[in-house]
N, C-alpha and C. Protein backbone atom coordinates (compact mmCIF):
# COMPACT_ATOMS: atom_id res chain seq x y z
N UNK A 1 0.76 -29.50 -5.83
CA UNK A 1 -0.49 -30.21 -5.59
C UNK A 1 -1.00 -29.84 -4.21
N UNK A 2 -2.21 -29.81 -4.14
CA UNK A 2 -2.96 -29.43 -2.55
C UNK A 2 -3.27 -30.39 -2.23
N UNK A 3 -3.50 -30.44 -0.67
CA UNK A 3 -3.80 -31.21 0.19
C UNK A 3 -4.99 -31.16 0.84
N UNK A 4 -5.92 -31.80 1.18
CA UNK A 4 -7.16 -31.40 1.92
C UNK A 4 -6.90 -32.45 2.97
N UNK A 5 -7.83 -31.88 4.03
CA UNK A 5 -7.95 -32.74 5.28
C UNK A 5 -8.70 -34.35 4.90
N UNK A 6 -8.17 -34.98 5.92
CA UNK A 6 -8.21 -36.65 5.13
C UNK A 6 -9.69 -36.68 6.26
N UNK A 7 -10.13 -36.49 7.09
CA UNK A 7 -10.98 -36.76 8.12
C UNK A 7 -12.39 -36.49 7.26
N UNK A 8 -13.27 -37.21 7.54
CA UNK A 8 -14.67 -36.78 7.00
C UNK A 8 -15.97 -37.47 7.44
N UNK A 9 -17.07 -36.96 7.71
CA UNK A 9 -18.20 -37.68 8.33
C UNK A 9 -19.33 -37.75 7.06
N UNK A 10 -18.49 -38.16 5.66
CA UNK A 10 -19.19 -38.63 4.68
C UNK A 10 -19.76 -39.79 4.87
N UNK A 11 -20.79 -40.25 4.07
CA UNK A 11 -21.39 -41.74 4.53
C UNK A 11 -20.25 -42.29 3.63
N UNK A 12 -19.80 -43.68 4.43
CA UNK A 12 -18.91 -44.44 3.98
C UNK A 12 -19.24 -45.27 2.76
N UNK A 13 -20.39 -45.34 2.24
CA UNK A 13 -21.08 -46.08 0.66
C UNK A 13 -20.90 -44.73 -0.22
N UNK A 14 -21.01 -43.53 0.26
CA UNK A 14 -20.90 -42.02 -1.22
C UNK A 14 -19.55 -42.51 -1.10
N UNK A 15 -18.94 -42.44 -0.10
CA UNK A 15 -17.25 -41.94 0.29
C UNK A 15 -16.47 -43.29 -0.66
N UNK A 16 -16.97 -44.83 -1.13
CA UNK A 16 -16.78 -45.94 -1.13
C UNK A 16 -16.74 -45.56 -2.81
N UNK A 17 -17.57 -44.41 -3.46
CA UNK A 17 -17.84 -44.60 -4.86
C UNK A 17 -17.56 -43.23 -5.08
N UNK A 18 -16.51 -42.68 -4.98
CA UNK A 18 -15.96 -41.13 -5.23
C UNK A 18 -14.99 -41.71 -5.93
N UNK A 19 -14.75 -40.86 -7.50
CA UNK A 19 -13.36 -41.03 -7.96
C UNK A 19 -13.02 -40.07 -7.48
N UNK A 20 -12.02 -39.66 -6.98
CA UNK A 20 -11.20 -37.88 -6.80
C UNK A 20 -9.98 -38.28 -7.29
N UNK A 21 -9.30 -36.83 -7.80
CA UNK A 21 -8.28 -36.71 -8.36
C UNK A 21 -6.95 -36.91 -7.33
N UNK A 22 -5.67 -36.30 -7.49
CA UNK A 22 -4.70 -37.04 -6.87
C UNK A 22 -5.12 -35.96 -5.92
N UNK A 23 -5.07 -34.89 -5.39
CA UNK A 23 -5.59 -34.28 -4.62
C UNK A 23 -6.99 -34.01 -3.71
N UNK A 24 -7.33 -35.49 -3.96
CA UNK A 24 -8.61 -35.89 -2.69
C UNK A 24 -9.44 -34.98 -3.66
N UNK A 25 -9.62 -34.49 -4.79
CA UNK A 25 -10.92 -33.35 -4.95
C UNK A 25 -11.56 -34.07 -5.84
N UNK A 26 -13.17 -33.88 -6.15
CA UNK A 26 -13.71 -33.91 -7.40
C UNK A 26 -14.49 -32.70 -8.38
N UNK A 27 -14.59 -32.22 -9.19
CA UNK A 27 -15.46 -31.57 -9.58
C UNK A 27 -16.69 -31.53 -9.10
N UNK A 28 -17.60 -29.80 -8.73
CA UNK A 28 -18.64 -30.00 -8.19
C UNK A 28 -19.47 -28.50 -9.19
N UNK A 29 -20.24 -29.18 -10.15
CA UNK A 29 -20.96 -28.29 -11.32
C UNK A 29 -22.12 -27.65 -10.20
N UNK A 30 -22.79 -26.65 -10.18
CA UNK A 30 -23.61 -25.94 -9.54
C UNK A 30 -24.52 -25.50 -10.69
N UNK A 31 -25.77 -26.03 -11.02
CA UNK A 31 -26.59 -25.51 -11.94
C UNK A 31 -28.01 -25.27 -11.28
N UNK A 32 -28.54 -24.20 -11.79
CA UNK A 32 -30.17 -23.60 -11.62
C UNK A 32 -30.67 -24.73 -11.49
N UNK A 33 -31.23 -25.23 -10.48
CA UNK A 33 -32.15 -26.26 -10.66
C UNK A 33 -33.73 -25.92 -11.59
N UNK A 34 -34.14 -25.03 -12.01
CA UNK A 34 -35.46 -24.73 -12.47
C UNK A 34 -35.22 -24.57 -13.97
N UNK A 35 -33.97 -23.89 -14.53
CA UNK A 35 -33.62 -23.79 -15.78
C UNK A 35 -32.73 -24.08 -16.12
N UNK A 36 -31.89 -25.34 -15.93
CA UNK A 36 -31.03 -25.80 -16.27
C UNK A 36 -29.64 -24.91 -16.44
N UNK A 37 -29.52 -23.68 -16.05
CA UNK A 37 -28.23 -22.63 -16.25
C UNK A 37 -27.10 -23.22 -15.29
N UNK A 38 -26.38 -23.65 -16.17
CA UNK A 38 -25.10 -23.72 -15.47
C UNK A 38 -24.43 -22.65 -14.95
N UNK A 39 -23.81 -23.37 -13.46
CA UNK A 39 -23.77 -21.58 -12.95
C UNK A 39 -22.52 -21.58 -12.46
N UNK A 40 -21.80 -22.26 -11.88
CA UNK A 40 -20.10 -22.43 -11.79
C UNK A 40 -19.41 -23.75 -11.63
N UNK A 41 -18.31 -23.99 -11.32
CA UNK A 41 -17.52 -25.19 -10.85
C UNK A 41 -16.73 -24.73 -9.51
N UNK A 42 -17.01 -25.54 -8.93
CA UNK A 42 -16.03 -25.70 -7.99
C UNK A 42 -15.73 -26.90 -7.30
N UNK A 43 -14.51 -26.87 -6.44
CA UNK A 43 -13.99 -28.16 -5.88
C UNK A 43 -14.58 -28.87 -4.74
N UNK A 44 -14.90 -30.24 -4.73
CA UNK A 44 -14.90 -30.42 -2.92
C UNK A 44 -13.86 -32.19 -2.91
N UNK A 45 -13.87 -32.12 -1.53
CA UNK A 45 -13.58 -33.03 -0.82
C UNK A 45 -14.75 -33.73 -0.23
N UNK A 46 -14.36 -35.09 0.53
CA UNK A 46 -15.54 -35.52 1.06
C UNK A 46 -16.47 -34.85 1.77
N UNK A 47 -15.04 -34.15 3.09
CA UNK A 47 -16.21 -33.36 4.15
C UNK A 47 -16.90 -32.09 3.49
N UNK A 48 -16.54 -31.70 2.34
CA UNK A 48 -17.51 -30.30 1.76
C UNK A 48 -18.37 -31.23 1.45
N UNK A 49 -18.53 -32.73 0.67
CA UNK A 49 -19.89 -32.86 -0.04
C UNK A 49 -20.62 -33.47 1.09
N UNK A 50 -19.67 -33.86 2.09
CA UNK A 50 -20.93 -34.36 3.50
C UNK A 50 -21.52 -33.02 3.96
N UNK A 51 -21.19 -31.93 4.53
CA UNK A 51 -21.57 -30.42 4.62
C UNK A 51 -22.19 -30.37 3.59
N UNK A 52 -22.69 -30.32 2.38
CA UNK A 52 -23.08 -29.77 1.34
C UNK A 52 -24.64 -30.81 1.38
N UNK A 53 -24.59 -32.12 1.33
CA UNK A 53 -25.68 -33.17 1.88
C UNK A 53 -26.31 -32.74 3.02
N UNK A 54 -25.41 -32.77 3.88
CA UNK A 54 -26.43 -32.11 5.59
C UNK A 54 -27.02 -30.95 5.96
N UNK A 55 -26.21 -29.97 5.23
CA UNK A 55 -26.61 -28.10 5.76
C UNK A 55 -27.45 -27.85 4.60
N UNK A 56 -27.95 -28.14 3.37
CA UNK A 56 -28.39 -28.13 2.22
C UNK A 56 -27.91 -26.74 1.72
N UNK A 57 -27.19 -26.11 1.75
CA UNK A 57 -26.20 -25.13 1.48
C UNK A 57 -24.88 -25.70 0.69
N UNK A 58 -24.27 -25.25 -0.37
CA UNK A 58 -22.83 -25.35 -1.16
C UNK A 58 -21.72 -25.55 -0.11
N UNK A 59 -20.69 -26.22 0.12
CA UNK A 59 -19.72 -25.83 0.79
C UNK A 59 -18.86 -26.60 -0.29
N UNK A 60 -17.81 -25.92 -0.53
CA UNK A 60 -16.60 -25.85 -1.76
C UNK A 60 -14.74 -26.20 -0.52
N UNK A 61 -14.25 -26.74 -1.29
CA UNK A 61 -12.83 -26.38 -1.02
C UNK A 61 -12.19 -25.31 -1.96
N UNK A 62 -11.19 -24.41 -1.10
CA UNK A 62 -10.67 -23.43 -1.84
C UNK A 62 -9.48 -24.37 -1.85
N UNK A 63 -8.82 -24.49 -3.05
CA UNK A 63 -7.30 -24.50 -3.31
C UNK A 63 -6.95 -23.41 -3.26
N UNK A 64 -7.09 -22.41 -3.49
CA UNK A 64 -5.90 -21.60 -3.49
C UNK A 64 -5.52 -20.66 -1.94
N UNK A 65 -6.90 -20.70 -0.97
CA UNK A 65 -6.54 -20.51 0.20
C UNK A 65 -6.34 -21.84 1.42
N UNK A 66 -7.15 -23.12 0.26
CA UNK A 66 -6.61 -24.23 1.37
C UNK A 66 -7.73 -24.39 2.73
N UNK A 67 -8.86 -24.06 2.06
CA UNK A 67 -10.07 -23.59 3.10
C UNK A 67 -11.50 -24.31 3.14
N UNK A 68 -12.25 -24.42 3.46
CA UNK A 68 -13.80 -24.41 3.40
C UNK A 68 -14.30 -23.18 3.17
N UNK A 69 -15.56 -23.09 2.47
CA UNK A 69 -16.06 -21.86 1.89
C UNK A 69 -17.46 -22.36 1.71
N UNK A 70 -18.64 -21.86 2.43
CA UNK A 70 -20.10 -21.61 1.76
C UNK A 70 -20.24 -20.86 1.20
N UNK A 71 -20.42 -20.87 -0.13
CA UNK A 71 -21.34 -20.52 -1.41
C UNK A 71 -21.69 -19.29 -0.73
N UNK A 72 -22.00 -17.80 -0.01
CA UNK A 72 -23.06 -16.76 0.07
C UNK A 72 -22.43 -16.78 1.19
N UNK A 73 -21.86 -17.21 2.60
CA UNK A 73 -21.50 -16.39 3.49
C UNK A 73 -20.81 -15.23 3.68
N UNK A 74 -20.55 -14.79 2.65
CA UNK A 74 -19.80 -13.52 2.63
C UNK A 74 -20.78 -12.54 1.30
N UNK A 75 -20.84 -12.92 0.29
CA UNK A 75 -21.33 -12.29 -0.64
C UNK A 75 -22.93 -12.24 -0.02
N UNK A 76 -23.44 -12.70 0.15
CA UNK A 76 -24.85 -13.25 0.34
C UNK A 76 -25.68 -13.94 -0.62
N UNK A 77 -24.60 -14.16 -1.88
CA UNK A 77 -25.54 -15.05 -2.88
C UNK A 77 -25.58 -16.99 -2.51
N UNK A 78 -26.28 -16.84 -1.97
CA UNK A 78 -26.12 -18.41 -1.53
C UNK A 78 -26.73 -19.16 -2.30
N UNK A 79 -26.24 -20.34 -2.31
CA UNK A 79 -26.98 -21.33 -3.04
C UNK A 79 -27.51 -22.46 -2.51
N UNK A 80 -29.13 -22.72 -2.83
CA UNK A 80 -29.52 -23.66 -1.69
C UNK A 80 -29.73 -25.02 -2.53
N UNK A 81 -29.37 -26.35 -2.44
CA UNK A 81 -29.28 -27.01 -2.64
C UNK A 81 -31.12 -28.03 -2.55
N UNK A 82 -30.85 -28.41 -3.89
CA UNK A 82 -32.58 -29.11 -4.56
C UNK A 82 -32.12 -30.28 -4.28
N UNK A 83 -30.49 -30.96 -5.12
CA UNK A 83 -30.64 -32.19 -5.15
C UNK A 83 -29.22 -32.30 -5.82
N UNK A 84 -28.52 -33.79 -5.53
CA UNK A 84 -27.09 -33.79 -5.63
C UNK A 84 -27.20 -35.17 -6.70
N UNK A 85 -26.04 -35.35 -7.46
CA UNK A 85 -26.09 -36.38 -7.87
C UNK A 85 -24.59 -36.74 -8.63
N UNK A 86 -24.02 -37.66 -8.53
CA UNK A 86 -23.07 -38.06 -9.21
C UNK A 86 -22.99 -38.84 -10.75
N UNK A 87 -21.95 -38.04 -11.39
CA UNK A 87 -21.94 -38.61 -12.58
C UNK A 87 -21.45 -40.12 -12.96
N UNK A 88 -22.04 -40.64 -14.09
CA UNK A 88 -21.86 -42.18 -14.28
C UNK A 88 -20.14 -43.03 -13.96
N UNK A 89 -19.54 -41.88 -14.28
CA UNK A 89 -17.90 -42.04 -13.99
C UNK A 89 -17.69 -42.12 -11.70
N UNK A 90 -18.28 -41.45 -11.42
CA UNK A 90 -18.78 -41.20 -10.39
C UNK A 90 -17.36 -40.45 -9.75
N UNK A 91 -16.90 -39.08 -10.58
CA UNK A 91 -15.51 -38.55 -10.89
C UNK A 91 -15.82 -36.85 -10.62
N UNK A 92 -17.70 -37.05 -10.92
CA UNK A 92 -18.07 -35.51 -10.85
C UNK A 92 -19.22 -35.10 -10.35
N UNK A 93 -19.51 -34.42 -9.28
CA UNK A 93 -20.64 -33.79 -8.63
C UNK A 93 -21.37 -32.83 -9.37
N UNK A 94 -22.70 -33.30 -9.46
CA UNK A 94 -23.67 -32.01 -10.08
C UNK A 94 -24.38 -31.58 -8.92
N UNK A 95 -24.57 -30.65 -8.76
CA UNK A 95 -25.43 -29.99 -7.62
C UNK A 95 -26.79 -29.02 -8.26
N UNK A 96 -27.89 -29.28 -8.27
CA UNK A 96 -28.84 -28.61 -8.57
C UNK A 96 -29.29 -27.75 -6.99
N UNK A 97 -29.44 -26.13 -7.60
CA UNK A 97 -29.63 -25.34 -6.28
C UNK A 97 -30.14 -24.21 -7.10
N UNK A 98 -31.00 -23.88 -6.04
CA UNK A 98 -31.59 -22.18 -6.09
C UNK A 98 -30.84 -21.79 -6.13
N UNK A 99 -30.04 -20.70 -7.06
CA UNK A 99 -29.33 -19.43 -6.78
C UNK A 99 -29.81 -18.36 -6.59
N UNK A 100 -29.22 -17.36 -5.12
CA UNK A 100 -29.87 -16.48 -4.98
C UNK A 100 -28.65 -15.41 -5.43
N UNK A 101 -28.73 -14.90 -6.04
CA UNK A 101 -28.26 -13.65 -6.65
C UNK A 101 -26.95 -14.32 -7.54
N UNK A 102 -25.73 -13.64 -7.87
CA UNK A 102 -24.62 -14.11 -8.64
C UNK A 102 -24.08 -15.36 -8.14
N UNK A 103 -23.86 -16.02 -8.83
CA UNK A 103 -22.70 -17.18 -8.96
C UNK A 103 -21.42 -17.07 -9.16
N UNK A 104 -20.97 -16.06 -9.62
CA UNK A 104 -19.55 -16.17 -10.10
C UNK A 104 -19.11 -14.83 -8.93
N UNK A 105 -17.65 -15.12 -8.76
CA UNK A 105 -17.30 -13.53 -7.85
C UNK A 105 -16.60 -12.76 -8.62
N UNK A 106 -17.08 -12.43 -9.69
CA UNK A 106 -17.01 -11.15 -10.42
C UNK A 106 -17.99 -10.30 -10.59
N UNK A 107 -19.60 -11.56 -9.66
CA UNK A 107 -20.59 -10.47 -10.10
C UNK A 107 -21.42 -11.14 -10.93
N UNK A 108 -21.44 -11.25 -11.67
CA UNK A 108 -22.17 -12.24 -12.83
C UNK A 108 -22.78 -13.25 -12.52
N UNK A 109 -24.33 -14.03 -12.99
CA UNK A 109 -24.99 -14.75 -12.80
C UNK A 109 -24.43 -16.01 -12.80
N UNK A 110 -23.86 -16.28 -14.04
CA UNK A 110 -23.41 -17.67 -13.94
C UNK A 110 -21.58 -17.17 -14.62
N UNK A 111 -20.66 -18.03 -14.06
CA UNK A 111 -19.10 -18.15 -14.15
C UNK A 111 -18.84 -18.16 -16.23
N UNK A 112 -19.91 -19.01 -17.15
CA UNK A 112 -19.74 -19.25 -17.69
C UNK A 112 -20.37 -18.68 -19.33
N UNK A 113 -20.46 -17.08 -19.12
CA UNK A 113 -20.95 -16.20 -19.98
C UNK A 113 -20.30 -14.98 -20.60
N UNK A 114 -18.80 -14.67 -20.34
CA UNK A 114 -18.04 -13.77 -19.94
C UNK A 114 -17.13 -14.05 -21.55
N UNK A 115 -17.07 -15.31 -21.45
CA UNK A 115 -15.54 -16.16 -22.49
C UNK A 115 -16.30 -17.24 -23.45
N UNK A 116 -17.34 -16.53 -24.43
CA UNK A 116 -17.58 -17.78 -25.19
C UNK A 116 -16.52 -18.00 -26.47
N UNK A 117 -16.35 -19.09 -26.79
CA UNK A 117 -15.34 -19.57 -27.48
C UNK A 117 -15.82 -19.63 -28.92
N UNK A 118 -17.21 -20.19 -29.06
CA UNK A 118 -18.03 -20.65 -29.67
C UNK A 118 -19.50 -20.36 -29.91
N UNK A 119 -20.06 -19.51 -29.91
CA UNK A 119 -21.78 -19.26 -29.91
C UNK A 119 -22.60 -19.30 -31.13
């Protein structure tokens, strides 16, 4: 199980109504805000979704390096953030954002076109 940093300058009423899993994380969906395309998942903690509220930019936790990560600082596909909202469970982050170029780091527009199960 991972650990994320416990410190955060989330507002204490979002921070008051977060379910997260046993590992401080919740799901954070990233979809096209203009056409509804779902475009990846990734993890955060409080302080990514307070960063993610304030810089209007993605910021994700990596589990597997144990890190902070913006969305495009390295690739340059960034994603700029329209509007955030939590689901009724209040267990899962949707993030509506401009995507500018790929979403997924294989390259690909959206994470979720590669492996259909079902079409």
């Amino acid at each position: 199980m991972s650990s994320t940093p416990q410190s955060s300058n989330l507002d204490p009423a979002i921070a008051a109504r977060l379910k997260r899993g046993t590992d401080g994380l919740v799901p954070a969906i990233a979809q096209q805000f203009d056409t509804g395309e779902v475009l990846m998942l990734g993890w955060m903690d409080d302080e990514a979704l307070h960063r993610t509220l304030t810089t209007g930019r993605c910021t994700y936790w990596s589990r597997s390096r144990q890190e902070y990560w913006v969305k495009g600082d390295t690739s340059g596909h960034v994603q700029h953030v329209r509007s955030v909202a939590l689901d009724c469970d209040a267990d899962t982050v949707l993030i509506k954002v401009d995507q500018i170029g790929a979403a997924c780091h294989t390259g690909e527009r959206t994470c979720f076109d590669a492996d259909v199960l079902l079409g």
